[in-house]
C-alpha atoms as a PDB file:
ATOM      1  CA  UNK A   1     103.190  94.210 135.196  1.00  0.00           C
ATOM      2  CA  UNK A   2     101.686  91.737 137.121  1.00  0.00           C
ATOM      3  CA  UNK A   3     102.419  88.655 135.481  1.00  0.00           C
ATOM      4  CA  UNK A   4     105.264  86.072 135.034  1.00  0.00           C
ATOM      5  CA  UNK A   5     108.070  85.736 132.025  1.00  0.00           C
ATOM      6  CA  UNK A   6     106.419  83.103 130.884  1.00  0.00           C
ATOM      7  CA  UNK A   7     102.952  84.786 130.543  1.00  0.00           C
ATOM      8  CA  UNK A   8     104.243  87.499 129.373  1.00  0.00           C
ATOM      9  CA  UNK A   9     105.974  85.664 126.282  1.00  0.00           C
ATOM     10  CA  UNK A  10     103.104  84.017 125.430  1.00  0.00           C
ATOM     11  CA  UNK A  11     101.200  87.043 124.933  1.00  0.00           C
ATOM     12  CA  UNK A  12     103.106  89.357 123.519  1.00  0.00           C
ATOM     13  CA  UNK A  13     105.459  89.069 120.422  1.00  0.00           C
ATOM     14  CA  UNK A  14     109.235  89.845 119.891  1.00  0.00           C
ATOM     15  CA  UNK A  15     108.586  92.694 118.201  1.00  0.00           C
ATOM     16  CA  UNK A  16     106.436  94.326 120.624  1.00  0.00           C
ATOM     17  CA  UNK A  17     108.818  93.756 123.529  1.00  0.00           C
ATOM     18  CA  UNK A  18     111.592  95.210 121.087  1.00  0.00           C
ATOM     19  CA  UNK A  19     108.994  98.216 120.888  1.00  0.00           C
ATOM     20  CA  UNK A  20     108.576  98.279 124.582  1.00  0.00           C
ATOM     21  CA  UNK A  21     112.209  98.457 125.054  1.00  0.00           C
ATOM     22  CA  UNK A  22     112.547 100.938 122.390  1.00  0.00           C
ATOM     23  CA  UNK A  23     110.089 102.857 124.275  1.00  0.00           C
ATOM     24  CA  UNK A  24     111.421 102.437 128.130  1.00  0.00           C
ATOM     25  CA  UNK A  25     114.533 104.315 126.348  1.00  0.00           C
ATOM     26  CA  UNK A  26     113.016 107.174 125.313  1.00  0.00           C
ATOM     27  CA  UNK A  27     110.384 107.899 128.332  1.00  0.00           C
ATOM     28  CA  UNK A  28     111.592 105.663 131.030  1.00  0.00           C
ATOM     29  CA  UNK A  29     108.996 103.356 132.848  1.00  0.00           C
ATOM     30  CA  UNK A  30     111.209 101.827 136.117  1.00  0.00           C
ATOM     31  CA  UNK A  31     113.622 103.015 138.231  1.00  0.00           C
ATOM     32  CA  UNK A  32     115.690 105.673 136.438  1.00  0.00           C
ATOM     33  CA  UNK A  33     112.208 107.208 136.073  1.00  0.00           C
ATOM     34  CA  UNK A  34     111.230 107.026 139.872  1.00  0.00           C
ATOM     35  CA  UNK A  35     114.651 108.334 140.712  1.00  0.00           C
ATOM     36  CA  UNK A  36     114.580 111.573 138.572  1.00  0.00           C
ATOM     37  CA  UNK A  37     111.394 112.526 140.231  1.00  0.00           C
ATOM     38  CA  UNK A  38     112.748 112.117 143.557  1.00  0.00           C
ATOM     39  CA  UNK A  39     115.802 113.866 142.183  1.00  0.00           C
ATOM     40  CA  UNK A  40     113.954 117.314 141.203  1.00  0.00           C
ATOM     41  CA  UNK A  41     112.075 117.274 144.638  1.00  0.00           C
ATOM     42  CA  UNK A  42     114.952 116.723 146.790  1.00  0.00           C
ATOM     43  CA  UNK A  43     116.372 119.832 144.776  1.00  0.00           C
ATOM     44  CA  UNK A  44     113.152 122.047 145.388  1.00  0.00           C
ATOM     45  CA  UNK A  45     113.365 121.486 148.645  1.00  0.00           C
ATOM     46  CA  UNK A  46     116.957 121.534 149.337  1.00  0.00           C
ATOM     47  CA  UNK A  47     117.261 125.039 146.960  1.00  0.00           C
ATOM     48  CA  UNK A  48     114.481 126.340 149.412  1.00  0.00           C
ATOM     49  CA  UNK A  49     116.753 125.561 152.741  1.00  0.00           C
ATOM     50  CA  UNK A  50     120.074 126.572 151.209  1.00  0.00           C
ATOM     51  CA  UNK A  51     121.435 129.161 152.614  1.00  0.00           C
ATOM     52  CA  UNK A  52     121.609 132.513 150.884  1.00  0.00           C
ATOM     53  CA  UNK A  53     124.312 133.251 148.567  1.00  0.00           C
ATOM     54  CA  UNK A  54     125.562 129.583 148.244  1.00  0.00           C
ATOM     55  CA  UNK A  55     124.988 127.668 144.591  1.00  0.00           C
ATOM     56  CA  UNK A  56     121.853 126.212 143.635  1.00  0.00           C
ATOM     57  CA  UNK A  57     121.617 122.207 143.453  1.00  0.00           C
ATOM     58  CA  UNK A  58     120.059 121.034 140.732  1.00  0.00           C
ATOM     59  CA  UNK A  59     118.742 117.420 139.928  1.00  0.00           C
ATOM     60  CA  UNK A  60     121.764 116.063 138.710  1.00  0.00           C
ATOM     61  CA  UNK A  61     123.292 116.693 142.147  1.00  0.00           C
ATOM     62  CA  UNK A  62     120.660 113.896 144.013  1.00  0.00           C
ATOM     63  CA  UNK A  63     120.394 111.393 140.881  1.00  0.00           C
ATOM     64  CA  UNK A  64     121.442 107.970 142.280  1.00  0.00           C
ATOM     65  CA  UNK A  65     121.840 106.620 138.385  1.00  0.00           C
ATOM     66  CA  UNK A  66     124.015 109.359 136.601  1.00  0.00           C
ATOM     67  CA  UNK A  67     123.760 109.859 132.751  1.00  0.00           C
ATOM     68  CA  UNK A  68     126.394 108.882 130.865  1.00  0.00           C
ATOM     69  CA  UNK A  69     127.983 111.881 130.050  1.00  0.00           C
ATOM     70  CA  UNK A  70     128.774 112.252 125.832  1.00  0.00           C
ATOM     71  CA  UNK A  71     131.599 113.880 124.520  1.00  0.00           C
ATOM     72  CA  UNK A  72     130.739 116.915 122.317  1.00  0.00           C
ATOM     73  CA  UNK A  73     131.643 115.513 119.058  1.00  0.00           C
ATOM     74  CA  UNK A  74     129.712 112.686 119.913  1.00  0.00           C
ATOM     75  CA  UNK A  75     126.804 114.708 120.173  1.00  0.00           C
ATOM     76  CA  UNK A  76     127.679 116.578 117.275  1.00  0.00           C
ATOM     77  CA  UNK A  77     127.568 113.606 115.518  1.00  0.00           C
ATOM     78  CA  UNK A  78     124.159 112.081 116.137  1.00  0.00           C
ATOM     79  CA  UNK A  79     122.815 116.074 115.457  1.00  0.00           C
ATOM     80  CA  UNK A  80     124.707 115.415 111.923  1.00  0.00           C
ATOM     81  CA  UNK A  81     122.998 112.050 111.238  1.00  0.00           C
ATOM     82  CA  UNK A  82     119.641 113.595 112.420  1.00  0.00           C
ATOM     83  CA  UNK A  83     119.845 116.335 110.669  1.00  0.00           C
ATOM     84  CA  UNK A  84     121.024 114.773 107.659  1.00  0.00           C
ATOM     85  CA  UNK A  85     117.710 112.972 107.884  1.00  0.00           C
ATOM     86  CA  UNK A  86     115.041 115.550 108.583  1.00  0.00           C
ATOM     87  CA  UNK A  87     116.902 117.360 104.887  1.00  0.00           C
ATOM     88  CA  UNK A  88     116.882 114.385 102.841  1.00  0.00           C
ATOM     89  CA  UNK A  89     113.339 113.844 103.782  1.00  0.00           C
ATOM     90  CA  UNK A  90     111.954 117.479 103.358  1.00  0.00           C
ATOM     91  CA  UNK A  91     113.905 117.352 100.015  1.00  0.00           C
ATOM     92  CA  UNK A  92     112.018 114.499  99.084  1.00  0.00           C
ATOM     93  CA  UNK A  93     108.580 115.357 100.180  1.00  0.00           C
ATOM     94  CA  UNK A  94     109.369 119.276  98.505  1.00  0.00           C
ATOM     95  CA  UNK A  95     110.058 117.510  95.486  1.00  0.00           C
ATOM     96  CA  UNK A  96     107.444 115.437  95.607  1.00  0.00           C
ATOM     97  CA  UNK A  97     104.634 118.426  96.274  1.00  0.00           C
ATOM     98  CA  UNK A  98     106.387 120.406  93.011  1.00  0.00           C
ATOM     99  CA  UNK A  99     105.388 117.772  90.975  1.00  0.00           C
ATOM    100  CA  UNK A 100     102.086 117.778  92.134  1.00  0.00           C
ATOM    101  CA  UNK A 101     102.010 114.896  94.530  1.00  0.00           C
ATOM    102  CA  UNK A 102     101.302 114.506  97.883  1.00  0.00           C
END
């Protein structure tokens, strides 16, 4: 960024660093960013030398910083609580446009 902790925490506020952080999680900014993209080219290139009839690599074969990996019913899970979400808030906006609002 170009600047020091302590200019950086005079200038911007907790909440927008939470924000930032919030944000790094979702479309990473540093390294685990720089080291997917290296990831998929080393794959190109090593699925264009590989020799014919062996398996394709794919990314996850060259990533330096593997993913955790979550269980199934973990994954179910967070769909659930998702899901659960998106529902209750169509419900309420659908009830809300049959009574005339917006």
């Amino acid at each position: 960024m170009g600047k020091t902790v302590e200019q950086l925490q005079a200038e911007i506020t907790s909440r927008e660093f939470a924000e930032w952080i919030a944000y790094d999680r979702l479309e990473p900014i540093g390294d685990d960013r720089s080291d997917h993209m290296i990831a998929q080219l080393t794959a190109i290139l090593a699925n264009i030398h590989r020799r014919p009839g062996t398996k394709a690599y794919t990314v996850t074969d060259f990533l330096l910083f593997r993913p955790k990996r979550t269980h199934w019913q973990e994954m179910r899970a967070k769909l659930k609580q998702w899901s659960g979400g998106v529902i209750h808030n169509w419900q309420k906006v659908s009830r809300g446009l049959s009574r005339g609002k917006e």
